[in-house]
C-alpha atoms as a PDB file:
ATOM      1  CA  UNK A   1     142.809 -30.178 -73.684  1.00  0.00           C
ATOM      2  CA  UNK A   2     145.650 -28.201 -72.222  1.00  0.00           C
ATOM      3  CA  UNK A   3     143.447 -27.475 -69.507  1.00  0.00           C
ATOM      4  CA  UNK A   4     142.711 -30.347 -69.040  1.00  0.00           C
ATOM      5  CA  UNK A   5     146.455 -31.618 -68.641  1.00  0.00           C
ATOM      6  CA  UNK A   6     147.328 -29.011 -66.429  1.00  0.00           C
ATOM      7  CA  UNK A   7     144.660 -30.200 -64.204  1.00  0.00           C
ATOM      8  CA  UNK A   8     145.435 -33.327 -64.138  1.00  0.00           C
ATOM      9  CA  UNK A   9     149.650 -32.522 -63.338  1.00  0.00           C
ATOM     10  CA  UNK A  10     148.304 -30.476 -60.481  1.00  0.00           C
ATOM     11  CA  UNK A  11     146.677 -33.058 -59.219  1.00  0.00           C
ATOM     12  CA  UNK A  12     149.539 -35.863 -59.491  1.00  0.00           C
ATOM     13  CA  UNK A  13     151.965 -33.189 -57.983  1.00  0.00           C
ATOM     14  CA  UNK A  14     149.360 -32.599 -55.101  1.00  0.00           C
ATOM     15  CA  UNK A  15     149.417 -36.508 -54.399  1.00  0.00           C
ATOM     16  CA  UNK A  16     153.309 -36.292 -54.379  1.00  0.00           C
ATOM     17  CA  UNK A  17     153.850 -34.074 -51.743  1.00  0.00           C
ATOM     18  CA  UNK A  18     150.891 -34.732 -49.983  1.00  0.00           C
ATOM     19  CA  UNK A  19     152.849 -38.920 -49.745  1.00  0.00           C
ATOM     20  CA  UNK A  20     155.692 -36.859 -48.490  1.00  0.00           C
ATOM     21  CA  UNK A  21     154.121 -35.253 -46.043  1.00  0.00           C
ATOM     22  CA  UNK A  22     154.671 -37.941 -42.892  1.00  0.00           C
ATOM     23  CA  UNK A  23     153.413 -35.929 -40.136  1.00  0.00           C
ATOM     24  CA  UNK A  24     151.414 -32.734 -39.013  1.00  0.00           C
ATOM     25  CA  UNK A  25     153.354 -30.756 -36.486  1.00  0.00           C
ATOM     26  CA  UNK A  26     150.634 -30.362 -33.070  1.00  0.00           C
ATOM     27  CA  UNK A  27     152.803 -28.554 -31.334  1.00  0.00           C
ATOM     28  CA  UNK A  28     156.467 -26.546 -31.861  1.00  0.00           C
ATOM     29  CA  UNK A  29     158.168 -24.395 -29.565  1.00  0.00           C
ATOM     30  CA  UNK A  30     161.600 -22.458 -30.091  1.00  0.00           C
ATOM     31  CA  UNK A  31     161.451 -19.473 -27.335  1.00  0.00           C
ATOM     32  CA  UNK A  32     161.782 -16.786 -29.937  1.00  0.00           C
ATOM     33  CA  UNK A  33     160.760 -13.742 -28.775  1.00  0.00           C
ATOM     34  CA  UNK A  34     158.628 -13.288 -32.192  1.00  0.00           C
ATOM     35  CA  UNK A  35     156.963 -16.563 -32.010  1.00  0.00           C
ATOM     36  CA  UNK A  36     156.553 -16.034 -35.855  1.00  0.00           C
ATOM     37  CA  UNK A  37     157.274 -20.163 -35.654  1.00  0.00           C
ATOM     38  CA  UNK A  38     155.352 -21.611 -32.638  1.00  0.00           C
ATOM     39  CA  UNK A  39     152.522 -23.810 -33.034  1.00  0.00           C
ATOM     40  CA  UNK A  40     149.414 -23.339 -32.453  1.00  0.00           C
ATOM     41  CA  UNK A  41     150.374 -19.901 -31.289  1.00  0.00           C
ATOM     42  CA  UNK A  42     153.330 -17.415 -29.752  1.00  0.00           C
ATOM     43  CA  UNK A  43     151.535 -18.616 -26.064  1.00  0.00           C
ATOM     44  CA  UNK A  44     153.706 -21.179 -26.579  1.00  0.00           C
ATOM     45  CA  UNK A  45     157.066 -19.633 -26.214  1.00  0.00           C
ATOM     46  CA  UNK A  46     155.873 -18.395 -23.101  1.00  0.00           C
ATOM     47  CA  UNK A  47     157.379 -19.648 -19.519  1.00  0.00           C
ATOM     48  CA  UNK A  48     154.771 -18.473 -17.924  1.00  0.00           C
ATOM     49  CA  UNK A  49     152.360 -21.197 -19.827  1.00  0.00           C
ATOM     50  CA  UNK A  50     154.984 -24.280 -18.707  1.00  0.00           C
ATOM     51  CA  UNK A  51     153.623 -25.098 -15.755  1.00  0.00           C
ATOM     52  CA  UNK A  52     155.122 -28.079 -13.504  1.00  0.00           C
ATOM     53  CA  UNK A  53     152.800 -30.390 -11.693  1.00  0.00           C
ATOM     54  CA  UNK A  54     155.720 -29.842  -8.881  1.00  0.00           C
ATOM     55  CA  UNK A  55     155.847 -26.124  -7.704  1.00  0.00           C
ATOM     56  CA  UNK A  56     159.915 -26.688  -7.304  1.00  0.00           C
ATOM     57  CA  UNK A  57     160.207 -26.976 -11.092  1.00  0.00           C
ATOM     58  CA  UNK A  58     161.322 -23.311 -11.989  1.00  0.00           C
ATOM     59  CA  UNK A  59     160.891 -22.651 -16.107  1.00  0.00           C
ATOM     60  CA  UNK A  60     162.414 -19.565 -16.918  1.00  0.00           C
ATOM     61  CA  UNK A  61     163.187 -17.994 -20.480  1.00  0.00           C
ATOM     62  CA  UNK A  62     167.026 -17.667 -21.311  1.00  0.00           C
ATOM     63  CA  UNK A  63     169.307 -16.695 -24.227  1.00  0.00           C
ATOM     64  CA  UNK A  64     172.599 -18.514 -22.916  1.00  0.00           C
ATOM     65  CA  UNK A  65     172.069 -21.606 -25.202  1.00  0.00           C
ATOM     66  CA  UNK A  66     174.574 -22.380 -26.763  1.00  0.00           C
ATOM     67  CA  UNK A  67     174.675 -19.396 -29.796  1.00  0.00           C
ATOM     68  CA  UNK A  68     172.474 -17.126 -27.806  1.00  0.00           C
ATOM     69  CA  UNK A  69     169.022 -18.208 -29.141  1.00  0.00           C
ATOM     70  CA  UNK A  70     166.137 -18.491 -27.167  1.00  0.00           C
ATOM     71  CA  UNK A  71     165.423 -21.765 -24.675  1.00  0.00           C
ATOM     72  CA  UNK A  72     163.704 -22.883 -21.659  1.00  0.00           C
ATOM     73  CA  UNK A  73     165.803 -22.727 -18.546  1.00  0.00           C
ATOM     74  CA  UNK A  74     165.008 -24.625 -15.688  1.00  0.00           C
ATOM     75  CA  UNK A  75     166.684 -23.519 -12.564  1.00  0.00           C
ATOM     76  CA  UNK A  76     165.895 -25.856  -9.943  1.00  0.00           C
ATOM     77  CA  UNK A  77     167.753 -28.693  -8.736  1.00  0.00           C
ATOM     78  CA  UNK A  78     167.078 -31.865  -6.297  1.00  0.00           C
ATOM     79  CA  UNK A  79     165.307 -34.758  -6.132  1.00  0.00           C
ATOM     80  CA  UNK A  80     162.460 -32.974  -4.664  1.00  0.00           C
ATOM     81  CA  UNK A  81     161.634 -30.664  -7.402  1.00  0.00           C
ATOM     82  CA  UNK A  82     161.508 -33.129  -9.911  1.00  0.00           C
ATOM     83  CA  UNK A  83     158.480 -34.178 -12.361  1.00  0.00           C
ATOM     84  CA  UNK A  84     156.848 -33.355 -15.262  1.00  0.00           C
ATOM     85  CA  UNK A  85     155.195 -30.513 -17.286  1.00  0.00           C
ATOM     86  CA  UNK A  86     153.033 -31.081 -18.984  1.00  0.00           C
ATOM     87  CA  UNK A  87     153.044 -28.936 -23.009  1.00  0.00           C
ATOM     88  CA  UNK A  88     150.515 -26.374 -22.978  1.00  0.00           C
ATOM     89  CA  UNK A  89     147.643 -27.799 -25.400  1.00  0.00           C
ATOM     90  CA  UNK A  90     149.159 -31.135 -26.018  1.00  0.00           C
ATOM     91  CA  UNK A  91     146.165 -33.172 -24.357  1.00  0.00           C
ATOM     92  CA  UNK A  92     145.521 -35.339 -27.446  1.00  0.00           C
ATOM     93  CA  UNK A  93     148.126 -37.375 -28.141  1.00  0.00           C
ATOM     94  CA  UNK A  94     148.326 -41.521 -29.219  1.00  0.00           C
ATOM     95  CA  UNK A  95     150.427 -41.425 -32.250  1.00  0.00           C
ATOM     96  CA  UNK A  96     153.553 -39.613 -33.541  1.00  0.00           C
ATOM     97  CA  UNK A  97     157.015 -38.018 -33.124  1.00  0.00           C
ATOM     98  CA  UNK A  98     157.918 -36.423 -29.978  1.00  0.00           C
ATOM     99  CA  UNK A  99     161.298 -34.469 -29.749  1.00  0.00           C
ATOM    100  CA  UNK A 100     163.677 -31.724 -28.519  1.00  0.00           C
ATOM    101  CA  UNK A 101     167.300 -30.338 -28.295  1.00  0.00           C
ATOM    102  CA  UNK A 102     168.677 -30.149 -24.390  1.00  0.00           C
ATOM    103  CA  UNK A 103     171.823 -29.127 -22.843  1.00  0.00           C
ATOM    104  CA  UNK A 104     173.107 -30.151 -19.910  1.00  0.00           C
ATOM    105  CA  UNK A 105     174.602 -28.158 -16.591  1.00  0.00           C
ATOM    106  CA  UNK A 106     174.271 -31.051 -14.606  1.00  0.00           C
ATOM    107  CA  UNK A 107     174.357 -34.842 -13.827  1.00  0.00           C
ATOM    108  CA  UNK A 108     170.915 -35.618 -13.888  1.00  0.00           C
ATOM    109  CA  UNK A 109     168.328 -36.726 -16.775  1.00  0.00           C
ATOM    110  CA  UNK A 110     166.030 -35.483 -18.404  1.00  0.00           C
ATOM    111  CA  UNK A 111     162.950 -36.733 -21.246  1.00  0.00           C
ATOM    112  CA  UNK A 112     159.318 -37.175 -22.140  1.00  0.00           C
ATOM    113  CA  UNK A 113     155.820 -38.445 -20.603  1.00  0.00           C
ATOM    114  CA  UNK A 114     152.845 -39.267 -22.966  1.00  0.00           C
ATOM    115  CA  UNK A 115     150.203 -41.397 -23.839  1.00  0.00           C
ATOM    116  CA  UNK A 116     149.720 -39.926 -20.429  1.00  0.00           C
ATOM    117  CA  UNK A 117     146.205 -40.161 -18.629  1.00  0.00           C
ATOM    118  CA  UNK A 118     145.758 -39.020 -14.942  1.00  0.00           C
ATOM    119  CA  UNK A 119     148.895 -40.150 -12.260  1.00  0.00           C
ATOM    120  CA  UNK A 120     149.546 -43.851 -13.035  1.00  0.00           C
ATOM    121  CA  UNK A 121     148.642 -44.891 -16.997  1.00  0.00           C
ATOM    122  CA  UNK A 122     151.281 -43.285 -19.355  1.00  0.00           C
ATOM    123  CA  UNK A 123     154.848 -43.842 -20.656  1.00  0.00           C
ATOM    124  CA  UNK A 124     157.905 -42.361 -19.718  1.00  0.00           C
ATOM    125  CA  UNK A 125     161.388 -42.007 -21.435  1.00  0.00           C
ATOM    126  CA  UNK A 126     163.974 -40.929 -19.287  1.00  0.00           C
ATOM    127  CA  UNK A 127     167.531 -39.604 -21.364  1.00  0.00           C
ATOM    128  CA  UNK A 128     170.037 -40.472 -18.547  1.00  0.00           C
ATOM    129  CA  UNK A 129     173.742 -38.419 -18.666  1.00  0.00           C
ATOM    130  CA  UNK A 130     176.810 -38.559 -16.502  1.00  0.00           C
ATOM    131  CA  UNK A 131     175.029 -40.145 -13.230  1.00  0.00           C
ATOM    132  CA  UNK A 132     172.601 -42.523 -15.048  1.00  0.00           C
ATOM    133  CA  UNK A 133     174.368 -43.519 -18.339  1.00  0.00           C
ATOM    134  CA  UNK A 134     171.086 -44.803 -19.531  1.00  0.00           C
ATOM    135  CA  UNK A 135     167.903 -44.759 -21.943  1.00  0.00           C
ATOM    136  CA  UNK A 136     165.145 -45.730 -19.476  1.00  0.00           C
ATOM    137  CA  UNK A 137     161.946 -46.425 -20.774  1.00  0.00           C
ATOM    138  CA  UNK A 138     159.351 -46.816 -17.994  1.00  0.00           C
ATOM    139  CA  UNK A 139     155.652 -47.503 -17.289  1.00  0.00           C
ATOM    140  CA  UNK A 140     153.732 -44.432 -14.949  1.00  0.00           C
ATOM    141  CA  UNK A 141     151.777 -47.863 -14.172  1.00  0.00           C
ATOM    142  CA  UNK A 142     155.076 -49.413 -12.583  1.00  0.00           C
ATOM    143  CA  UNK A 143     155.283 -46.345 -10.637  1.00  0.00           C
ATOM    144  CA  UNK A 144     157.641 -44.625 -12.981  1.00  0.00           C
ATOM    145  CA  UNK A 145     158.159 -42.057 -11.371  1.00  0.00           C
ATOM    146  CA  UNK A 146     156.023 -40.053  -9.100  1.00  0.00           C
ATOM    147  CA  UNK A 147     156.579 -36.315  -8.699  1.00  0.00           C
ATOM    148  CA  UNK A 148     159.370 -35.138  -6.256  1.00  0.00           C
ATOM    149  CA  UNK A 149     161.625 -38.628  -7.264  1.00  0.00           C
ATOM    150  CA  UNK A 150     164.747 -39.701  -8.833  1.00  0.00           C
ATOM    151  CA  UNK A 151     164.619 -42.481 -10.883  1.00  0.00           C
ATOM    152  CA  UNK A 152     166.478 -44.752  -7.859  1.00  0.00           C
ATOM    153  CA  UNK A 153     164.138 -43.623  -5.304  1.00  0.00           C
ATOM    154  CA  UNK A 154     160.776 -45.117  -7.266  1.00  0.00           C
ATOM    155  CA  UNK A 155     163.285 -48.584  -8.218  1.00  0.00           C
ATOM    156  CA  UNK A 156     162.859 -47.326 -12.281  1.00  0.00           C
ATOM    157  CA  UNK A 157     166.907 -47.163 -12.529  1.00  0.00           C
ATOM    158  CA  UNK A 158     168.517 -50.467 -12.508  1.00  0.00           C
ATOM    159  CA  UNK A 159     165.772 -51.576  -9.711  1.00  0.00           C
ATOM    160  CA  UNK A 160     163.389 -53.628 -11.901  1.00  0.00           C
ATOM    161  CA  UNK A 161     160.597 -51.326 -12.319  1.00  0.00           C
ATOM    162  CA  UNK A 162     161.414 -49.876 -15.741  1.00  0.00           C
ATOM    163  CA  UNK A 163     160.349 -51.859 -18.673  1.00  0.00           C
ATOM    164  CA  UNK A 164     163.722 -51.070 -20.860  1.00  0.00           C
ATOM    165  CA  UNK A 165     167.407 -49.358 -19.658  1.00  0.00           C
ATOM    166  CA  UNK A 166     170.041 -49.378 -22.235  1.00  0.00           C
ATOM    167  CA  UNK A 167     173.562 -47.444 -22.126  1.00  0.00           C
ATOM    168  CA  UNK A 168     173.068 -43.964 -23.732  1.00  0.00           C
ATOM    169  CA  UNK A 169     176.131 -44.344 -25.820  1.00  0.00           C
ATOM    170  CA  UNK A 170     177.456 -40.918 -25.698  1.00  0.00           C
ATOM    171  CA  UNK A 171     180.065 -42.270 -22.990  1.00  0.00           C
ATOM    172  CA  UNK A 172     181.063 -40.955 -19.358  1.00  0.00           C
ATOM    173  CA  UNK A 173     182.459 -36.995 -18.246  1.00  0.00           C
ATOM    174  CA  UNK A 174     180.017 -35.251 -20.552  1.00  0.00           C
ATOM    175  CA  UNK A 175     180.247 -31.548 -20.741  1.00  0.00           C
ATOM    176  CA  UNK A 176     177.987 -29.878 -17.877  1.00  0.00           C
ATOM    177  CA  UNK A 177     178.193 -26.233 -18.885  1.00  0.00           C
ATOM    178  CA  UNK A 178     175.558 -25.942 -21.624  1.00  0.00           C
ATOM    179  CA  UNK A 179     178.098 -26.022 -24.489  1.00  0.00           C
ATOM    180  CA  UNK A 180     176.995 -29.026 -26.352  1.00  0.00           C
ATOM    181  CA  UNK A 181     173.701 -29.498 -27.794  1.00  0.00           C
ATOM    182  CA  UNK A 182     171.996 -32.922 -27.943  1.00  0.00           C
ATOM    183  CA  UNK A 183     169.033 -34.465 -29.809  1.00  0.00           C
ATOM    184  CA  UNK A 184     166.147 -36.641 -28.470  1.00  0.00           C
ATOM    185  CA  UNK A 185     163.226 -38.250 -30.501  1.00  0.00           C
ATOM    186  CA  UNK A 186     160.685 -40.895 -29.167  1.00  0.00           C
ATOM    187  CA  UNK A 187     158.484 -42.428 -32.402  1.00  0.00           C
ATOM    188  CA  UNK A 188     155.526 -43.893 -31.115  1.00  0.00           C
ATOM    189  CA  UNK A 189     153.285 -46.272 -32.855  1.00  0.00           C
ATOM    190  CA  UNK A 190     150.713 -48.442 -31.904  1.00  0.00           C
ATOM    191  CA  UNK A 191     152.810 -50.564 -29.406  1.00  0.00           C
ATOM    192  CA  UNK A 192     156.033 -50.051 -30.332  1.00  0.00           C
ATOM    193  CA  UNK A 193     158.146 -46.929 -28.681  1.00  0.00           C
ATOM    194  CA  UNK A 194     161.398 -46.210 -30.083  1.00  0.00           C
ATOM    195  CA  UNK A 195     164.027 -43.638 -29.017  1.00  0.00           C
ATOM    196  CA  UNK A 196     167.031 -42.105 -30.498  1.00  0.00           C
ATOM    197  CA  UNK A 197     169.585 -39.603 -28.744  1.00  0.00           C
ATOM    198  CA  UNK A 198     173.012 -38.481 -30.072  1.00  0.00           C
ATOM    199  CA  UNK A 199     174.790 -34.939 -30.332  1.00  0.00           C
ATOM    200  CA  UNK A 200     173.210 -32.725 -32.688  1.00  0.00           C
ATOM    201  CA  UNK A 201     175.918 -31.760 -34.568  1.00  0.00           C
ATOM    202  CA  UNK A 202     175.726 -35.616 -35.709  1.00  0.00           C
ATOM    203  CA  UNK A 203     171.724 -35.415 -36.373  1.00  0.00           C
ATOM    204  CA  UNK A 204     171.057 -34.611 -40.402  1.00  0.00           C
ATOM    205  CA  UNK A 205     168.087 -32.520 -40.221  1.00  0.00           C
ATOM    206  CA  UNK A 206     164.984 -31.824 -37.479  1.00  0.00           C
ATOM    207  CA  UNK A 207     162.496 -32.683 -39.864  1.00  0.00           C
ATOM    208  CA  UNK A 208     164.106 -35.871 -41.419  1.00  0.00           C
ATOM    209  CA  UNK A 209     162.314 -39.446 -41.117  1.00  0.00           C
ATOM    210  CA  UNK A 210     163.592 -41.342 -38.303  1.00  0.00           C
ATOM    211  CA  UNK A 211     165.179 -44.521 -40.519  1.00  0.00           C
ATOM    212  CA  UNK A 212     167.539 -41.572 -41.156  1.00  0.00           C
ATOM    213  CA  UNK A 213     168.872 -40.899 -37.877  1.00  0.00           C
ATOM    214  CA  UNK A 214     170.075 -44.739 -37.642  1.00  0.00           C
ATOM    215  CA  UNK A 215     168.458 -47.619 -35.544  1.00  0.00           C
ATOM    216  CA  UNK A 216     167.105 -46.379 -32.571  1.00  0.00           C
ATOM    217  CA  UNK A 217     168.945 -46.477 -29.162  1.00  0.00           C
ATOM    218  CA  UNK A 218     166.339 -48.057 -27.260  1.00  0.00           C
ATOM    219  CA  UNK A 219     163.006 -49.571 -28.444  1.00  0.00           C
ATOM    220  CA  UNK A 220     160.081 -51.255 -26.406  1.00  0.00           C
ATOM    221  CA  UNK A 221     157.257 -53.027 -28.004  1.00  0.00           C
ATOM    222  CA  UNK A 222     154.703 -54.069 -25.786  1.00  0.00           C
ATOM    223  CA  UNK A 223     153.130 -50.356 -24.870  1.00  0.00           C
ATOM    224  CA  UNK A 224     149.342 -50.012 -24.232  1.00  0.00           C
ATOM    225  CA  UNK A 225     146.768 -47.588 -26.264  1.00  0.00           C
ATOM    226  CA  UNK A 226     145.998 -46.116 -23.319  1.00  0.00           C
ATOM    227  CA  UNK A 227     143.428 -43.552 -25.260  1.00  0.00           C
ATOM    228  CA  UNK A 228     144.819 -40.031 -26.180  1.00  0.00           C
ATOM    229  CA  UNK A 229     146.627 -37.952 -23.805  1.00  0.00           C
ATOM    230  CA  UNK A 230     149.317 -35.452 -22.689  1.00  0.00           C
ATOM    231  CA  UNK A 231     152.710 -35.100 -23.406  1.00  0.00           C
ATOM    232  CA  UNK A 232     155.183 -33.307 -21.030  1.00  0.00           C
ATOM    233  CA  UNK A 233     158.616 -32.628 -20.256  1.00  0.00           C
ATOM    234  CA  UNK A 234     160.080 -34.843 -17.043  1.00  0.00           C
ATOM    235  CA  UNK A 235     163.572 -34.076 -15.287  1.00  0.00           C
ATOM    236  CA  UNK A 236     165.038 -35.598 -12.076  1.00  0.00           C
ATOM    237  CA  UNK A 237     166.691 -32.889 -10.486  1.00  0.00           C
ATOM    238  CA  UNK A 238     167.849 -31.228 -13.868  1.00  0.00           C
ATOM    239  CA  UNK A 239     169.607 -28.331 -12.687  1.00  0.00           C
ATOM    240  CA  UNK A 240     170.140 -25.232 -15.310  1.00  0.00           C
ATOM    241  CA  UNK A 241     169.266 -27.711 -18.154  1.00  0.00           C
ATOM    242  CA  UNK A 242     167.944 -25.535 -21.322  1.00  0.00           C
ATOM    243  CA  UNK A 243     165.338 -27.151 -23.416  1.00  0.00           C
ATOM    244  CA  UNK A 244     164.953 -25.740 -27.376  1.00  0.00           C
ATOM    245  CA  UNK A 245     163.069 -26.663 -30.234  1.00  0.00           C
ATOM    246  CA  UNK A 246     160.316 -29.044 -28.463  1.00  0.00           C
ATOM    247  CA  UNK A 247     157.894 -30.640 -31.627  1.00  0.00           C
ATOM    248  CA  UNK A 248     155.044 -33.218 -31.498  1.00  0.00           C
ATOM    249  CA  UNK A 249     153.549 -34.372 -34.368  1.00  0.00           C
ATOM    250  CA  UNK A 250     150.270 -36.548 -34.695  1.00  0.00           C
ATOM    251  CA  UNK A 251     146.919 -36.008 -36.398  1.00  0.00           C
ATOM    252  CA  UNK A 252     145.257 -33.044 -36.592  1.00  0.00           C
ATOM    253  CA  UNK A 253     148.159 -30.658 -36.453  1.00  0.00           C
ATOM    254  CA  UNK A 254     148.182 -27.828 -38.846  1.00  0.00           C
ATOM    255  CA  UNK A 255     151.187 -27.933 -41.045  1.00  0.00           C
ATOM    256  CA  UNK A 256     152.168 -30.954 -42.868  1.00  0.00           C
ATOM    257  CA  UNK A 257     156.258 -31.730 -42.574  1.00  0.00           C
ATOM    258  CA  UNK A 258     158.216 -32.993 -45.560  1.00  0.00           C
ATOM    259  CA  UNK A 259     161.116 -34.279 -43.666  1.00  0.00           C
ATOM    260  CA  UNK A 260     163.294 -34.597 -46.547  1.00  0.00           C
ATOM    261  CA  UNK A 261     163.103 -30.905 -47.262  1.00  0.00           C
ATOM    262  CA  UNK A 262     163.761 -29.581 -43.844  1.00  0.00           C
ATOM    263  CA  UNK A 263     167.972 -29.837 -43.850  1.00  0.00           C
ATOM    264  CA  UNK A 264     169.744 -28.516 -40.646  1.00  0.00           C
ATOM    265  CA  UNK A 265     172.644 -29.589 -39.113  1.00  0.00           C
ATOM    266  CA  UNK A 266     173.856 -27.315 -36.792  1.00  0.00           C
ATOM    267  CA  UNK A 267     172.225 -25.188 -33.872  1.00  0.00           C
ATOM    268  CA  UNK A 268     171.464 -21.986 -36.114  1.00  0.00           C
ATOM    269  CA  UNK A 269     169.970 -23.989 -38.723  1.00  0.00           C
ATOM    270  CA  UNK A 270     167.999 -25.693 -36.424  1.00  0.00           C
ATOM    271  CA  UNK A 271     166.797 -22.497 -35.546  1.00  0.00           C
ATOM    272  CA  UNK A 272     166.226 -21.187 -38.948  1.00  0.00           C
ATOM    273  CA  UNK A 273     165.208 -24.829 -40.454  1.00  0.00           C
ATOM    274  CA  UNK A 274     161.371 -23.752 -39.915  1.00  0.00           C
END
């Protein structure tokens, strides 16, 4: 009878944290030289395996940012070198929680393409800073934004093309010299894309549910299952921007998240959160 008890107290406690579990992490990056984190794999962590569909995108690996942890570095800046790259492995996604922690050493934007299949069906979200004080969400299908473009030059900044642009919030004469961290998730399901972006220092964990992080910034409802697909970084001309901490989560992934047990609210617990 005991036995029998025990079994059965398993088995409720089983269904408890399985119904906490809200996502499976597909992919997590934190350029640590160990990679004891990274999913899938280490290969992950490795700038070599970030490659740019635009040759002027240069990803290298740093440890300026902001504590001196690992991040991805990208060097280039102009118009012309901007675009997206895509996540290594990340070819599968519909569904889920895309995010990251950026810094900025520029004016320029940066953000996230997905749902993304070939050149012209997939979504982009484009976190604006000092020179576009904006949350643009924008169709690839509205020409948003081909490879080698600012946001002005393909008419997806205050020209009509993007589907939503909101004011960021964060105000005007942000820092530019990597100091302050900031937070981006896009939540995507079925139709509906939502977005939030604030300092980190004011975000109350990586791994909590996004009805804690407040209502999102920007939302769009009216997005297309466009089948799975890739997920990548974009930038227009994001000069000696770091990106740290990049997760996507969706089906299939390989650890389940609780994100009420995953507390971090500053950069090194971010770091050691996971």
């Amino acid at each position: 009878m005991r036995r029998t008890h025990l079994l059965v107290l398993i088995a409720l406690f089983s269904i408890v944290l399985i119904s906490h579990a809200s996502a499976q992490i597909i992919f997590y990056a934190d350029f640590e030289v160990s990679g004891s984190k990274a999913i899938p794999d280490a290969s992950v962590n490795d700038p070599a395996n970030w490659v740019s569909e635009n040759e002027g995108t240069i990803w290298a690996e740093t440890t300026e940012f902001p504590d001196g942890s690992g991040a991805l570095h990208q060097t280039a800046e102009g118009c012309g070198i901007s675009g997206n790259t895509p996540l290594p492995g990340v070819d599968n996604f519909s569904d889920g929680i895309i995010q990251a922690v950026f810094s900025w050493q520029d004016d320029d934007g940066v953000g996230f393409q997905f749902r993304r299949v070939g050149d012209n069906r997939g979504y982009l979200v484009g976190l604006g800073y000092n020179e576009t004080p904006q949350i643009i969400i924008g169709s690839l299908a509205d020409g948003c934004c081909p490879s080698g473009q600012c946001l002005d030059q393909c008419t997806c900044e205050n020209g009509g093309n993007e589907l939503v642009g909101v004011d960021h919030g964060l105000g005007g004469d942000l820092s530019q010299d990597n100091s302050v961290a900031y937070f981006a998730r896009v939540e995507v399901t079925g139709s509906l894309i939502q977005v939030w972006y604030m300092p980190l220092e004011d975000v109350p964990g990586l791994f909590v549910a996004s009805d804690e992080l407040g209502d999102p910034i920007a939302e769009y409802d009216g997005a297309d299952d466009l089948g799975p697909g890739t997920v990548g970084i974009w930038h227009e001309s994001w000069g000696n921007g770091r990106v740290d901490s990049v997760l996507v989560t969706g089906p299939g992934g390989t650890t389940d998240v609780d994100p009420h047990g995953k507390v971090s609210t500053t950069w090194g617990d971010v770091k050691d959160s996971y």
